[in-house]
Protein backbone atom coordinates (compact mmCIF):
# COMPACT_ATOMS: atom_id res chain seq x y z
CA UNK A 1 177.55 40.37 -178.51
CA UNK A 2 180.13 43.19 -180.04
CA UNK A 3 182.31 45.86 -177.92
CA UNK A 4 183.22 48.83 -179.50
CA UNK A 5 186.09 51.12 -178.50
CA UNK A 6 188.84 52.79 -179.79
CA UNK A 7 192.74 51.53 -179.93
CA UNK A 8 195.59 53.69 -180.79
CA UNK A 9 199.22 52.46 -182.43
CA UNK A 10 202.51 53.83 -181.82
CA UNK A 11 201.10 57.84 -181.53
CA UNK A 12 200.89 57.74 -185.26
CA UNK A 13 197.67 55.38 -185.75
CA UNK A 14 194.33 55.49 -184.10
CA UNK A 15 191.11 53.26 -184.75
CA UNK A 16 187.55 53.32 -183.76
CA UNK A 17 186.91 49.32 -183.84
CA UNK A 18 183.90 47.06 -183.32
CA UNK A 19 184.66 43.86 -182.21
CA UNK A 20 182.22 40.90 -182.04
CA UNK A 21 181.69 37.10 -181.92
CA UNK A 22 180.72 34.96 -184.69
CA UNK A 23 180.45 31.41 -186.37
CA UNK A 24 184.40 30.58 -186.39
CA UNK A 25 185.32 32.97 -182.94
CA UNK A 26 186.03 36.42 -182.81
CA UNK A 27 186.43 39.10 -185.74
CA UNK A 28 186.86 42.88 -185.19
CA UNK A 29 186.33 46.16 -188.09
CA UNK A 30 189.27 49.02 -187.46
CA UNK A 31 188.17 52.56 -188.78
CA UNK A 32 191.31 54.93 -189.15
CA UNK A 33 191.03 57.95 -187.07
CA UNK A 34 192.87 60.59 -189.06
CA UNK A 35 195.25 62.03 -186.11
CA UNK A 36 195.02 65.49 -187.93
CA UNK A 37 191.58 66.83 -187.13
CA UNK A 38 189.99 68.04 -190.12
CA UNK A 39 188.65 71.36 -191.32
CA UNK A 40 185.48 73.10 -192.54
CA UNK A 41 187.26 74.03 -195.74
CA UNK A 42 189.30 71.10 -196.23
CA UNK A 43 186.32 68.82 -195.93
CA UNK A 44 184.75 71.42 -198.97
CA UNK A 45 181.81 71.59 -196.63
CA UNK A 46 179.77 74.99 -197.36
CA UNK A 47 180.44 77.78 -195.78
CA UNK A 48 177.33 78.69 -193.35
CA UNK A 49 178.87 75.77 -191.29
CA UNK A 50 181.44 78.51 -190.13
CA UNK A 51 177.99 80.48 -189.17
CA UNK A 52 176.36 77.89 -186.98
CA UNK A 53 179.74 77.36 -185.36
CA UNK A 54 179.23 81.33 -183.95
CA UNK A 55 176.21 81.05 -182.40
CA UNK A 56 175.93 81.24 -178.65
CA UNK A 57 173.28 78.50 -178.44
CA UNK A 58 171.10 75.83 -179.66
CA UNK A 59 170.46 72.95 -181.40
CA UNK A 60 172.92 72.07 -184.30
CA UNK A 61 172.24 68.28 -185.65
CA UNK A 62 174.56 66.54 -188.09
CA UNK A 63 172.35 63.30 -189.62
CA UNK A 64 173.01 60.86 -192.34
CA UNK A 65 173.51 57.03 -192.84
CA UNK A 66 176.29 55.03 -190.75
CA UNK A 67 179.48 55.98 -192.48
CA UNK A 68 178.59 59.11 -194.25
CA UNK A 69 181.36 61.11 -192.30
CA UNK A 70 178.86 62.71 -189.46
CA UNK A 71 181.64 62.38 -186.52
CA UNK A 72 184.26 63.79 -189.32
CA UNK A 73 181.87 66.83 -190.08
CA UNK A 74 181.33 67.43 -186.20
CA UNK A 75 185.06 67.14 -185.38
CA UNK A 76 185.35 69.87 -187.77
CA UNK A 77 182.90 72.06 -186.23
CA UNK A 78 184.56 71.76 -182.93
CA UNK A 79 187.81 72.24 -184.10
CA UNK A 80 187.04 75.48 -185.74
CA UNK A 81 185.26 76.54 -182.12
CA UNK A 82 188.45 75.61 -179.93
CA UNK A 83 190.46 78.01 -182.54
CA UNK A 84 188.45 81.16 -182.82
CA UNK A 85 186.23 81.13 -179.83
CA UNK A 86 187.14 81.30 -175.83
CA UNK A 87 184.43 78.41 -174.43
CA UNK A 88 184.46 75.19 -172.32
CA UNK A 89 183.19 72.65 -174.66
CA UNK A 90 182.07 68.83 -173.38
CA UNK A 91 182.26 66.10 -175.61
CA UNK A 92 179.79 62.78 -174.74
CA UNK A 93 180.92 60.00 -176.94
CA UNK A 94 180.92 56.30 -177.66
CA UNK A 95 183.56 56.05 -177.81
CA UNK A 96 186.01 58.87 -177.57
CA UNK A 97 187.36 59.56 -181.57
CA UNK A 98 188.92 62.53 -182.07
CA UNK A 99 191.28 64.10 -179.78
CA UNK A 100 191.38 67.45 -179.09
CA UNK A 101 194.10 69.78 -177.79
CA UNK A 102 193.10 73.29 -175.44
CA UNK A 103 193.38 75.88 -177.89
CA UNK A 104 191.28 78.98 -177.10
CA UNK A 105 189.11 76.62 -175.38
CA UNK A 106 189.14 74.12 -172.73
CA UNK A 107 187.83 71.08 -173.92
CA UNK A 108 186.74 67.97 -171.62
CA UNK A 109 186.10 64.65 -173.38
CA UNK A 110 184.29 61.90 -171.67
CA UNK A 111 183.80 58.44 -173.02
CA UNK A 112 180.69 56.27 -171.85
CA UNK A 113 181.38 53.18 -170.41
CA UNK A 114 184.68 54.39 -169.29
CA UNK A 115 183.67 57.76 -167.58
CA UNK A 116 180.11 57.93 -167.75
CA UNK A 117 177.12 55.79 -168.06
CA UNK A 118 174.76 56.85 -170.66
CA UNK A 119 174.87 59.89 -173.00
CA UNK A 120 171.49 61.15 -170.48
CA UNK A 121 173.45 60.50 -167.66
CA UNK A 122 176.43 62.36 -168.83
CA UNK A 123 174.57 65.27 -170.26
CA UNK A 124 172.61 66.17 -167.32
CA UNK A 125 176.12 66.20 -164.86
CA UNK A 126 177.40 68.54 -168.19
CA UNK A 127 174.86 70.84 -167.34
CA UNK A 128 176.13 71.37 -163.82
CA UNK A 129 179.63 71.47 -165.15
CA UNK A 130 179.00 75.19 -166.80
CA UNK A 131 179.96 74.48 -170.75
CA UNK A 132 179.59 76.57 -173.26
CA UNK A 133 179.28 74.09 -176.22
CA UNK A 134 178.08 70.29 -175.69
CA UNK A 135 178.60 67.95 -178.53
CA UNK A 136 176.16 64.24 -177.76
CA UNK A 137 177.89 61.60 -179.78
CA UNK A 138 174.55 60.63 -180.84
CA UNK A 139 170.89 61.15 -179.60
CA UNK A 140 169.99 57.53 -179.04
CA UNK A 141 166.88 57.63 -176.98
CA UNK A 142 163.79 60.03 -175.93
CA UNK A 143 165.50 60.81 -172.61
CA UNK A 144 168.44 62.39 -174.22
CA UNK A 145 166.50 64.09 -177.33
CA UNK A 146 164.89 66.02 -174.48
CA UNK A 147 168.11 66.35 -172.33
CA UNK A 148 169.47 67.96 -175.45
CA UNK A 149 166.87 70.01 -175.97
CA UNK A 150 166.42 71.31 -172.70
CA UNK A 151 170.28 72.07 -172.43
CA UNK A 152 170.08 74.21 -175.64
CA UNK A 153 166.54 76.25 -174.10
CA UNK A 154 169.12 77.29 -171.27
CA UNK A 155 171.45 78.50 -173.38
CA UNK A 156 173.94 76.21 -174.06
CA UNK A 157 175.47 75.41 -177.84
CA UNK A 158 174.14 71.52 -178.72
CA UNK A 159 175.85 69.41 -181.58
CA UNK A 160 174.80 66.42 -181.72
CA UNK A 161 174.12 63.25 -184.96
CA UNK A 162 171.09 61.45 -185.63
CA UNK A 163 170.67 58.19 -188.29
CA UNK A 164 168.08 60.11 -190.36
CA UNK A 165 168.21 60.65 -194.09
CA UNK A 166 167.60 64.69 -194.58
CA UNK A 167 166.37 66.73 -192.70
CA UNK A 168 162.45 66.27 -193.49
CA UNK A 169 163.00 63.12 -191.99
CA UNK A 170 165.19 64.62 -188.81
CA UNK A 171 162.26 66.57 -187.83
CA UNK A 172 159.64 63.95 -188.17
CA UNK A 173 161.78 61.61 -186.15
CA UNK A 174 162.33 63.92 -183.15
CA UNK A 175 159.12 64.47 -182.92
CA UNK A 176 157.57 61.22 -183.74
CA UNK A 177 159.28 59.24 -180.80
CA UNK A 178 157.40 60.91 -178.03
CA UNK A 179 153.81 60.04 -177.03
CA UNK A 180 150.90 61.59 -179.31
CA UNK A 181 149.83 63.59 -175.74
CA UNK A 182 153.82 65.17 -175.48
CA UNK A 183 154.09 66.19 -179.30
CA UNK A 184 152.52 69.27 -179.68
CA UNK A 185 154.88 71.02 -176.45
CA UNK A 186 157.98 69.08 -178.56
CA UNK A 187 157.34 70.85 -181.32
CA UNK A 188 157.45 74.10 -179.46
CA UNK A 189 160.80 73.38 -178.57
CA UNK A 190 162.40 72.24 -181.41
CA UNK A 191 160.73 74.77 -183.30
CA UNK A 192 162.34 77.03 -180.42
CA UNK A 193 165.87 75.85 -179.96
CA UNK A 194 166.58 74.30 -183.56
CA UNK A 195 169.27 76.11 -184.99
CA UNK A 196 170.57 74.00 -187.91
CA UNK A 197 170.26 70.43 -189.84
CA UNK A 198 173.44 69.03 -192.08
CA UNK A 199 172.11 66.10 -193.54
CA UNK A 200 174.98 64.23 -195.41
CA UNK A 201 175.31 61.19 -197.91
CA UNK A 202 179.35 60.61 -199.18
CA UNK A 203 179.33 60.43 -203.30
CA UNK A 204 182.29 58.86 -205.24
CA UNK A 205 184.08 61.91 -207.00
CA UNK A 206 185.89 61.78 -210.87
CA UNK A 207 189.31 60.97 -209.00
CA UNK A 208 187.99 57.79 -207.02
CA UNK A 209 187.83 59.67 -203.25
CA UNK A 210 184.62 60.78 -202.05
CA UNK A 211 183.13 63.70 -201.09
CA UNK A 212 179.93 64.81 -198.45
CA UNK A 213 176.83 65.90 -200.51
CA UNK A 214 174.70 68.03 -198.00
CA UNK A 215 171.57 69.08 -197.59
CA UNK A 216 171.74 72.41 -194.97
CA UNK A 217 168.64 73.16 -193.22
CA UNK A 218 169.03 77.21 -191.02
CA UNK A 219 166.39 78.17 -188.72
CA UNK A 220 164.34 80.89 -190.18
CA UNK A 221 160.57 81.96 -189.92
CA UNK A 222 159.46 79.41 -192.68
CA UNK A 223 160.91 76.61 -191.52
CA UNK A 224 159.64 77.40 -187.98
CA UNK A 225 156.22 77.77 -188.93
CA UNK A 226 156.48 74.58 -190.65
CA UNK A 227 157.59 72.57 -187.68
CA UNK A 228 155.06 74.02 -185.58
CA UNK A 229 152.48 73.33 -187.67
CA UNK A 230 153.54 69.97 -188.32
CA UNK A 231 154.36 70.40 -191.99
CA UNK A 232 157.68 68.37 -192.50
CA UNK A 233 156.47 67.77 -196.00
CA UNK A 234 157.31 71.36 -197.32
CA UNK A 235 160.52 71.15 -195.86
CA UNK A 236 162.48 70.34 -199.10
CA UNK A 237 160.87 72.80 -200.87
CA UNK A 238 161.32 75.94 -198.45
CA UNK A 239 165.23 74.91 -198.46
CA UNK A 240 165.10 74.75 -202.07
CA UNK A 241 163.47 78.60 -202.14
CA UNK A 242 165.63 79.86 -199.31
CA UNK A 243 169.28 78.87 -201.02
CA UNK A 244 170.09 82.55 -201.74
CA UNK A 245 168.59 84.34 -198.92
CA UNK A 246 169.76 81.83 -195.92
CA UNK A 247 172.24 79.39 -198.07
CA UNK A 248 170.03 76.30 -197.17
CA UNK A 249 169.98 73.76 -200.10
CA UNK A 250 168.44 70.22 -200.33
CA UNK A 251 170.45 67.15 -201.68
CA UNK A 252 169.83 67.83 -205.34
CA UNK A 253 171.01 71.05 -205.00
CA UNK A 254 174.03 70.08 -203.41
CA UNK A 255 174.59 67.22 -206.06
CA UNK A 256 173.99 69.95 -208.74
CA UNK A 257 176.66 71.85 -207.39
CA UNK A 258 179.11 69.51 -207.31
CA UNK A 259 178.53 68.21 -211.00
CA UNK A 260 178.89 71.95 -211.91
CA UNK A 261 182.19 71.88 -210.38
CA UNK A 262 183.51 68.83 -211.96
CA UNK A 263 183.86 67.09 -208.69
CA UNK A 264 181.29 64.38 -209.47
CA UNK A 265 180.16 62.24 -212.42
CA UNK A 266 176.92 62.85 -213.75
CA UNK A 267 176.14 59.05 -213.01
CA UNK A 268 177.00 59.78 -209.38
CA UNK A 269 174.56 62.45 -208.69
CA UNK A 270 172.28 60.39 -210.04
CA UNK A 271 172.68 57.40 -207.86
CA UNK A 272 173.00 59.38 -204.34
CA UNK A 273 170.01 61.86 -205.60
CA UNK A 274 166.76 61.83 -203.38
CA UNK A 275 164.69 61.80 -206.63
CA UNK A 276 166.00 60.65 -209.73
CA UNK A 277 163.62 62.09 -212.11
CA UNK A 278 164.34 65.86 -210.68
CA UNK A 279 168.28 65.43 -210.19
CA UNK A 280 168.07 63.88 -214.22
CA UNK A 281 165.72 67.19 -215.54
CA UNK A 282 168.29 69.29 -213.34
CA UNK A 283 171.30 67.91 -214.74
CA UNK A 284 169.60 67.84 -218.06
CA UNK A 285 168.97 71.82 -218.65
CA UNK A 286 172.19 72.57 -216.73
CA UNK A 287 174.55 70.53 -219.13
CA UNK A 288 171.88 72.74 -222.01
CA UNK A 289 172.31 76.02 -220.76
CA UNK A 290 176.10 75.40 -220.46
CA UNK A 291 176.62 74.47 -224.15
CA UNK A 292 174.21 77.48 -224.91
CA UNK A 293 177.01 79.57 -223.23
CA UNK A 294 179.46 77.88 -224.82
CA UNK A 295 178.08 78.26 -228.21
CA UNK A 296 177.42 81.86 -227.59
CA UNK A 297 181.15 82.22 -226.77
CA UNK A 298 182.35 80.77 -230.17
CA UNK A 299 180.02 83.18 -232.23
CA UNK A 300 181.43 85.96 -229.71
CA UNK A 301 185.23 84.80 -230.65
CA UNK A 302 184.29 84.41 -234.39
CA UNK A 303 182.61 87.68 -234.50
CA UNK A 304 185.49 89.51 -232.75
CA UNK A 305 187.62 87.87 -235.76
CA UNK A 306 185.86 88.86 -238.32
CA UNK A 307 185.76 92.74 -236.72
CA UNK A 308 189.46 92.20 -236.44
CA UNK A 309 189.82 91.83 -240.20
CA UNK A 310 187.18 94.07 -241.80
CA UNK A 311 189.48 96.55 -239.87
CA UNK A 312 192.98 95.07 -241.48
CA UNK A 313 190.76 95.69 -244.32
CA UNK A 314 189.88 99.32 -243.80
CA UNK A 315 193.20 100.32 -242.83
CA UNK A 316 195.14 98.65 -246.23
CA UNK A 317 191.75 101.16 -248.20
CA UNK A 318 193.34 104.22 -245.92
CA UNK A 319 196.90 103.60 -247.31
C-alpha cells in the first residue's frame, strides 16, 4: 500500500512524495519540485520543441524511464505556451507538480483523487470544458490512450508521457494494447493525430549534473506511412535520415551531439547508447575526423609561417 501526493514547505520548498508501508512501519521518498518552472532553453532541450509547442492540435508524447525528467520536459512545454500563446490549457495529473501562474493563458490544474477520479474521467469533462491545450499526466490505460486520441482528432493540443523507451517502442505500445480486431482503425488515428515523440534518457555530464539525451520523432509522410503500415522497425532509421530536413534524431545522434559539445564523457554515451557497437564506430570516426581537422590546422598555421618569412626574406633581397 503507498499514497503519493505532493507537500509544500514554507512557499520556498515543494515535493512530489511517495509514501508507503514496510517491514519496520512507514517510510516516504520526497522529490524537490523546483518552484521556478523551467525552460526549453535552459533545460538545452532542442529547439523543434519550441515548434510542437505552436501547433494548434494533436498528439505530442513525452516517454522515457521513471525519473528521466518527462514531467520537467512537459512543464517546460507548457510554460513556454502560457507565455507566447492566448489558450485555456487543462492539466490532469497525479498528482498536481508544477504550479502554474495565468500568463497569456488561463490555466486550470486538476489533481486526481482530489478533484477528479481517473485521468479518463477527467479528460472526457475537459472536453466539455472548451481547452485549447490538454496535458494527461500520463496515459495509463486503453480508455484514456483513446480519450487522448479522440480529443486531439477534434482539434484539441494533447501532451501527454508514456513509460516507453524511444519512440519505436511508443508506437508499438499504443498500438499493441488494443485487441488484434481494433488495431488496424488505431493505427489510422495515431497515424492521423500524432504530432511528435520526445523520448528521453538523463546522462551524467563532465561536471557531475546531468543532462536529457533525446530522441525527437516529427510527424512527416515517412513516418506516417510507417505507422500505418505497421513498420515500427524502420522507425530509427527514418529519424536518423530525416535529422536535417525535419530535425528528428534518434538517441545516438543525440549522444553524438552532446560528446561533440563537450557536455558528456565519451564513457557516458556509451553506457546510455541504444546500441553500443554503433554509438562506439560513431564516436570512433568523429574523435578521427576531428584530429584530421586539427592536424590540417597545424600544417595551415605552419604554412602561413613559413609564407610569413620567405617574405621577410624577399623584402631584406629588395633593400
Amino acid at each position: 500500500m503507498s499514497i503519493d501526493f505532493t507537500f509544500k514547505l514554507n512557499d520556498e520548498y515543494r515535493f512530489r512524495v511517495n509514501m508507503f508501508f514496510q517491514v519496520d512501519g512507514v517510510s516516504a521518498v520526497f522529490r524537490t519540485i523546483p518552484m521556478v518552472l523551467p525552460t526549453i532553453e535552459a533545460l538545452h532541450l532542442p529547439d523543434i520543441l519550441n515548434t510542437l509547442c505552436d501547433l494548434p492540435r494533436g498528439l505530442i508524447l513525452v516517454t522515457g524511464p521513471t525519473g528521466s525528467g518527462k514531467t520537467t520536459t512537459l512543464a517546460s512545454m507548457i510554460n513556454r505556451i502560457n507565455k507566447t500563446q492566448k489558450k485555456h490549457i487543462i492539466t490532469i495529473e497525479d498528482p498536481v507538480e508544477f504550479i502554474y501562474k495565468d500568463e497569456s493563458c488561463v490555466v486550470n490544474q486538476r489533481a486526481i483523487g482530489q478533484d477528479a477520479i481517473s485521468f479518463s474521467d477527467a479528460l472526457r469533462a475537459a472536453l466539455r470544458e472548451d481547452p485549447d491545450v490538454i496535458l494527461v499526466g500520463e496515459m495509463r490505460d486503453l480508455e484514456t490512450i483513446e480519450t487522448a486520441m479522440h480529443a486531439a482528432e477534434t482539434g484539441h493540443l494533447v501532451l501527454s508521457t508514456l513509460h516507453t523507451v524511444d519512440a519505436k517502442e511508443t508506437i508499438g505500445r499504443i498500438i499493441g494494447m488494443f485487441p488484434g480486431s481494433e488495431q488496424n482503425r488505431i493505427k489510422m488515428s495515431l497515424a492521423s493525430v500524432l504530432q511528435g515523440i520526445v523520448a528521453q534518457r538523463l546522462v551524467k555530464t563532465v561536471d557531475n549534473g546531468r543532462t536529457a539525451a533525446v530522441e525527437i520523432l516529427v510527424k512527416n509522410a515517412r513516418i506516417e506511412a510507417l505507422i500505418l503500415e505497421g513498420r515500427e522497425g524502420e522507425i530509427p532509421d527514418a529519424l536518423k535520415e530525416g535529422k536535417d530536413v525535419y530535425k528528428t534524431q534518434t538517441f545516438d545522434q543525440a549522444l553524438l551531439g552532446l560528446y561533440a559539445e563537450g557536455r558528456i564523457s565519451r564513457e557516458a554515451a556509451i553506457q546510455t547508447s541504444t546500441s553500443r557497437n554503433d554509438i562506439t564506430m560513431a564516436l570512433d570516426f568523429y574523435d578521427a575526423d576531428k584530429s584530421q581537422k586539427e592536424t590540417r590546422k597545424d600544417e595551415t598555421r605552419v604554412s602561413i609561417k613559413e609564407l610569413q618569412e620567405i617574405d621577410k626574406d624577399i623584402l631584406s633581397l629588395k633593400k
